[in-house]
Protein backbone atom coordinates (compact mmCIF):
# COMPACT_ATOMS: atom_id res chain seq x y z
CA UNK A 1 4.20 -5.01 -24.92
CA UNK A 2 4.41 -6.81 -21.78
CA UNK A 3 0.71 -6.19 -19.41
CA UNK A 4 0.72 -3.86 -16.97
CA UNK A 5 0.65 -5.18 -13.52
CA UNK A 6 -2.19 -4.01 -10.79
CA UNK A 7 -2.40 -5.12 -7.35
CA UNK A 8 -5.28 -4.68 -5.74
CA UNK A 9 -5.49 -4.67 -2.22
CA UNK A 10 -9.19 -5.20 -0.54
CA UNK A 11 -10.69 -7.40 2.42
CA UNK A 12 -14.43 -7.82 0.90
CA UNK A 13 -13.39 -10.90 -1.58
CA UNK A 14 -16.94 -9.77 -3.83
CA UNK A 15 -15.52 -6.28 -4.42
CA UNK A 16 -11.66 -7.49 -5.22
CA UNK A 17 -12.69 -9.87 -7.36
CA UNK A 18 -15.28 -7.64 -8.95
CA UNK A 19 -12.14 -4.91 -9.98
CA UNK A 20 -9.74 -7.40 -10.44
CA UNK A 21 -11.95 -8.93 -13.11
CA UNK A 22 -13.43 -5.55 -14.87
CA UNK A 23 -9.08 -5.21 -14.86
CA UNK A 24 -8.76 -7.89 -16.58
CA UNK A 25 -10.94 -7.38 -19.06
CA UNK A 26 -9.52 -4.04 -19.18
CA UNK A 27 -5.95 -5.73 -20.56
CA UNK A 28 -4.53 -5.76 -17.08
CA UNK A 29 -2.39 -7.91 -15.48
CA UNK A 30 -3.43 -8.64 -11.69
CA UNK A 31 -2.85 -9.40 -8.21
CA UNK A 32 -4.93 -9.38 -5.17
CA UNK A 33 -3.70 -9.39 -1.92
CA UNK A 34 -6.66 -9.20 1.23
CA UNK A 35 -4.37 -7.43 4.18
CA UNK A 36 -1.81 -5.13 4.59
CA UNK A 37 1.10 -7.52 5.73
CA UNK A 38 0.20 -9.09 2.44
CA UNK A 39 -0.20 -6.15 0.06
CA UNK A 40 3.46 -5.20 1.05
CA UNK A 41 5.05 -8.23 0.45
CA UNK A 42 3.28 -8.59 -3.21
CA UNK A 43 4.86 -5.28 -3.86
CA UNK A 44 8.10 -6.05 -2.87
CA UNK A 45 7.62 -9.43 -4.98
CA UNK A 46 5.92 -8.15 -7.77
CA UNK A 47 6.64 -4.75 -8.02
CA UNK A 48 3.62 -4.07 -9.61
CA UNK A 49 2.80 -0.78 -12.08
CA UNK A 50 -0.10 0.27 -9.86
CA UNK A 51 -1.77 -0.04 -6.48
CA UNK A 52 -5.28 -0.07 -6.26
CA UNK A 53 -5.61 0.11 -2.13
CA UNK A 54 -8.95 -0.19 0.22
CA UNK A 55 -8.41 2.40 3.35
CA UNK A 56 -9.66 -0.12 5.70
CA UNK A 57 -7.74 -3.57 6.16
CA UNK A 58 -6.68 -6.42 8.74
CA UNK A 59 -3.19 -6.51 9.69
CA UNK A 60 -2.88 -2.56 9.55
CA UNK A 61 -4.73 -0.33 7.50
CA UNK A 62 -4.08 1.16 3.75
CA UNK A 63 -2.16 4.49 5.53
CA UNK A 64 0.20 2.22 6.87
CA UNK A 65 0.51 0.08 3.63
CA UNK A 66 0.94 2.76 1.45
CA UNK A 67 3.89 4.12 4.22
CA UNK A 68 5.37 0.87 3.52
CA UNK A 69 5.30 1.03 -0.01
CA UNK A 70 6.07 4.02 -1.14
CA UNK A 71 9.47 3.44 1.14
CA UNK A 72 9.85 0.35 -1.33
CA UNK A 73 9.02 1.87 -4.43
CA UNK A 74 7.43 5.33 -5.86
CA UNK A 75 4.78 3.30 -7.30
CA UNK A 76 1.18 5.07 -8.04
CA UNK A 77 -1.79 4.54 -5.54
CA UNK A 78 -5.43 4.50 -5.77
CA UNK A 79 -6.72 4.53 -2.69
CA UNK A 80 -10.35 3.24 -2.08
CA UNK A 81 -12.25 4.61 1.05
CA UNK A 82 -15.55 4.08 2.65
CA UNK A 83 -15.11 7.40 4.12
CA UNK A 84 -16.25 10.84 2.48
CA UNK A 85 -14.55 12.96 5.17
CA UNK A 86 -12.23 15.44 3.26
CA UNK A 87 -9.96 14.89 6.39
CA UNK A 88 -9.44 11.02 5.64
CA UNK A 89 -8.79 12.15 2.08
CA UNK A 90 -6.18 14.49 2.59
CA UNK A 91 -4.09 12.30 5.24
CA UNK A 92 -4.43 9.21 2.32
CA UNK A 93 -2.85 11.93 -0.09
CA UNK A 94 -0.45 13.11 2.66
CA UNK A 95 0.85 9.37 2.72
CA UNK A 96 1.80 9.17 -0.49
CA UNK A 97 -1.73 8.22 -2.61
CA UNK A 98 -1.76 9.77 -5.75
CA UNK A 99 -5.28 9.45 -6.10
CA UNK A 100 -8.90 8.23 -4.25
CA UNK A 101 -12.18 7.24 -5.39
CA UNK A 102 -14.97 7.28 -2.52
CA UNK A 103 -17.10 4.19 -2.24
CA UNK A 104 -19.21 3.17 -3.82
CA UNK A 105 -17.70 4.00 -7.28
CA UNK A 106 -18.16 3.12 -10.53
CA UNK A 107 -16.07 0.56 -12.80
CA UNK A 108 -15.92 3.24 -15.23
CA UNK A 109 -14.60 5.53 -13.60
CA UNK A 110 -11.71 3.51 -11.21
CA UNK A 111 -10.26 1.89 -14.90
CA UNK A 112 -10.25 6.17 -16.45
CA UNK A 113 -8.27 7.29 -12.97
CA UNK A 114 -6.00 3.35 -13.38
CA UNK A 115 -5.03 4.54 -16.94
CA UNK A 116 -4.87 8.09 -15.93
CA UNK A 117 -2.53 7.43 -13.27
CA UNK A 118 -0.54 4.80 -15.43
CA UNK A 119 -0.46 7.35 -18.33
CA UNK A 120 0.80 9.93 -15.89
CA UNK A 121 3.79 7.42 -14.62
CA UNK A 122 4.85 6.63 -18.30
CA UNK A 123 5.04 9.98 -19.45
CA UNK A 124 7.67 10.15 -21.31
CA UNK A 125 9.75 13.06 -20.26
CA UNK A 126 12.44 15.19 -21.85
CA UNK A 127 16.54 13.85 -20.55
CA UNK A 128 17.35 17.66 -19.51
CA UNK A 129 18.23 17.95 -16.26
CA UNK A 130 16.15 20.79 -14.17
CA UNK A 131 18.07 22.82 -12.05
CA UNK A 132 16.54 25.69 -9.98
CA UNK A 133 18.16 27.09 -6.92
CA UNK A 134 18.99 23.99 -4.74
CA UNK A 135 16.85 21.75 -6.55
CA UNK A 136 18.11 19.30 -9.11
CA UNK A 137 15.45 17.55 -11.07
CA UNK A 138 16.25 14.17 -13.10
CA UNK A 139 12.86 13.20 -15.43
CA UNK A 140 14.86 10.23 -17.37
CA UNK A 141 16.03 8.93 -13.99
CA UNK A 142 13.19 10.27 -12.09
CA UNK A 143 15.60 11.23 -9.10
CA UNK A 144 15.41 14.71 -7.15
CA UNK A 145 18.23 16.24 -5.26
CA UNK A 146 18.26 19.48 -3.07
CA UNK A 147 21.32 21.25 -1.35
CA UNK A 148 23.25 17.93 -2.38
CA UNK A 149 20.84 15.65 -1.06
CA UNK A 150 18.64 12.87 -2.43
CA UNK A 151 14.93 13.13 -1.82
CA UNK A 152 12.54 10.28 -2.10
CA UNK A 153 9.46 11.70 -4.27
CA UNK A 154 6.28 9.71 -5.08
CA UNK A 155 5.17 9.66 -8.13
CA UNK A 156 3.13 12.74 -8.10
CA UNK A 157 5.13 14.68 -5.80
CA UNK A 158 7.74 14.42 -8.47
CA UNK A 159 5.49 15.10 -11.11
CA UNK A 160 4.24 18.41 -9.17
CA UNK A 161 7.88 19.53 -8.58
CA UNK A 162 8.66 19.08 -11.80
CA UNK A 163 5.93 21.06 -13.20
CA UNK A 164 7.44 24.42 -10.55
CA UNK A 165 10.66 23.83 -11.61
CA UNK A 166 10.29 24.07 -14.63
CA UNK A 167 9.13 27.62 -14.62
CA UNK A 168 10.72 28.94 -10.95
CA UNK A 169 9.03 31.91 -10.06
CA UNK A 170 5.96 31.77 -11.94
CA UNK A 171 2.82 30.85 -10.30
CA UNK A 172 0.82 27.99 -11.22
CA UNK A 173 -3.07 28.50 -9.89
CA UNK A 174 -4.31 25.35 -8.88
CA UNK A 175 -6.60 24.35 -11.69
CA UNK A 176 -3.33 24.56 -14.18
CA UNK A 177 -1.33 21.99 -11.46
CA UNK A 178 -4.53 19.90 -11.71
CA UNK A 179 -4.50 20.04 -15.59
CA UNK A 180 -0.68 19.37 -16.40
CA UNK A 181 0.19 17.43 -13.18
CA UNK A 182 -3.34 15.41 -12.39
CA UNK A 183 -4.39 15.34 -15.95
CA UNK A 184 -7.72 16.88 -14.17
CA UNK A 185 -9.93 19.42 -16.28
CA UNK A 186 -12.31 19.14 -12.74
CA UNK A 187 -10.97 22.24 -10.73
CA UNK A 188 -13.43 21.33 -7.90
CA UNK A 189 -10.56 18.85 -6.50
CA UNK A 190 -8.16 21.48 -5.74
CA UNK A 191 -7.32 20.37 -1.95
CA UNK A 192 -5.40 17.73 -3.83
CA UNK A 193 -3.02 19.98 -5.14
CA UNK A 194 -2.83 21.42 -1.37
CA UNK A 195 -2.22 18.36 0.62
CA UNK A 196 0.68 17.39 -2.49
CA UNK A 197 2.53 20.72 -1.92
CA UNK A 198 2.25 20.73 2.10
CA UNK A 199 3.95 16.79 1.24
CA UNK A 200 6.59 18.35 -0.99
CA UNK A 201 7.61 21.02 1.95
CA UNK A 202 7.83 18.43 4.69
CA UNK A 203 10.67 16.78 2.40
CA UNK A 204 12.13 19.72 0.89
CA UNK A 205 12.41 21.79 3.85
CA UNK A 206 10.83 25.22 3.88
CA UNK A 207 10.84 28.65 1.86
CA UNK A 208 11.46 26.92 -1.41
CA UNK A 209 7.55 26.71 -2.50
CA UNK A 210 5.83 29.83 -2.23
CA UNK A 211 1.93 30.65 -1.36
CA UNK A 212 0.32 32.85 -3.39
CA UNK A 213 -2.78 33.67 -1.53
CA UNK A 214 -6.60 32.60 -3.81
CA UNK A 215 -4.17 31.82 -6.85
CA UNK A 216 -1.68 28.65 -6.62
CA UNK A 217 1.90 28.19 -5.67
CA UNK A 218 5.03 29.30 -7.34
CA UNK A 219 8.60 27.77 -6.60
CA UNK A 220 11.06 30.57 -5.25
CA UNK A 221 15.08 29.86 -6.35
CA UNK A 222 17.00 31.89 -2.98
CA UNK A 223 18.63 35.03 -5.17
């Protein structure tokens, strides 16, 4: 089996060579890249498995990179941020990051949420076709379509669709969407799950993903 490639994407040369090294050692293929002009053109060269991004960078920072890159390629982000503000976390998400770890981290713990979130993208996942109200789901070609339209879906976005299509009308609370979509026993994260569903409403349009109120969400198929 061929190694999985990481790109890691961080201006302090000590700390990208520090990951990129405990990566390595982990089994994993990788690339550095210290900007964002550069990050983006790795990933359309490389088209790596996984993107391991620093908020902060020269050229333009990791909201615009990841912008850029999910509009190349649904691939999973990390995002790495000095910042603890729950604001800056939630626009990172809101950009297409599937996940953040809060500086300064452990090694430990960024390779469990890399595997985690490569796990998560090789699922493998059953060839049936969802369909629920206007929504077509495609797991084997990992392709959405609603009201005859395709929509572009990162890689948790489509996972967290998937998951409310699946059962349309029941409501998932937020610690089961972290379990079966996140892979998350932690239900302390939950404005993850929040700033993923307000995502998946700006792209599917409204009334298709319901609110339940101190529970979770539910998708609603129009009668």
């Amino acid at each position: 089996m061929a190694e999985q490639l990481i790109l890691v994407v961080e201006d302090e040369p000590t700390l990208a060579e520090a990951v990129a090294a405990r990566l390595r050692a982990e089994r994993f293929a990788v690339r550095v890249a210290g900007d964002g002009p550069a990050a983006v053109a790795a990933v359309r060269e490389s088209r790596p498995d996984l993107v391991v991004l620093d908020l902060m960078l020269p050229g333009f920072d990791g909201l615009e990179v990841c912008r850029r890159v999910q509009a190349i390629s649904p691939v999973p982000v990390l995002m790495l941020t000095a910042r603890d503000g729950e604001t800056d976390q939630l626009v990172g998400l809101g950009v297409g990051a599937d996940d953040y770890l809060t500086k300064p981290f452990s090694m430990r713990v960024l390779v469990a949420r890399v595997r985690a979130l490569l796990r998560r993208a090789g699922r493998a996942s059953a060839p049936a076709v969802v369909r629920a109200g206007p929504i077509e789901v495609d797991p084997a070609a990992r392709r959405v379509r609603c009201r005859d339209a395709e929509v572009h879906l990162t890689p948790t976005e489509f996972d967290l669709l998937h998951c409310l299509a699946g059962a349309p009308g029941s409501v998932f609370t937020r610690a089961q969407l972290l379990e079966r979509v996140w892979d998350w026993t932690d239900a302390s994260r939950t404005r993850a799950v929040d700033s993923h569903v307000k995502a998946l409403r700006r792209k599917l349009g409204p009334g298709l993903i319901r609110t339940v109120h101190g529970v979770g969400y539910s998708l609603e198929v129009p009668a």
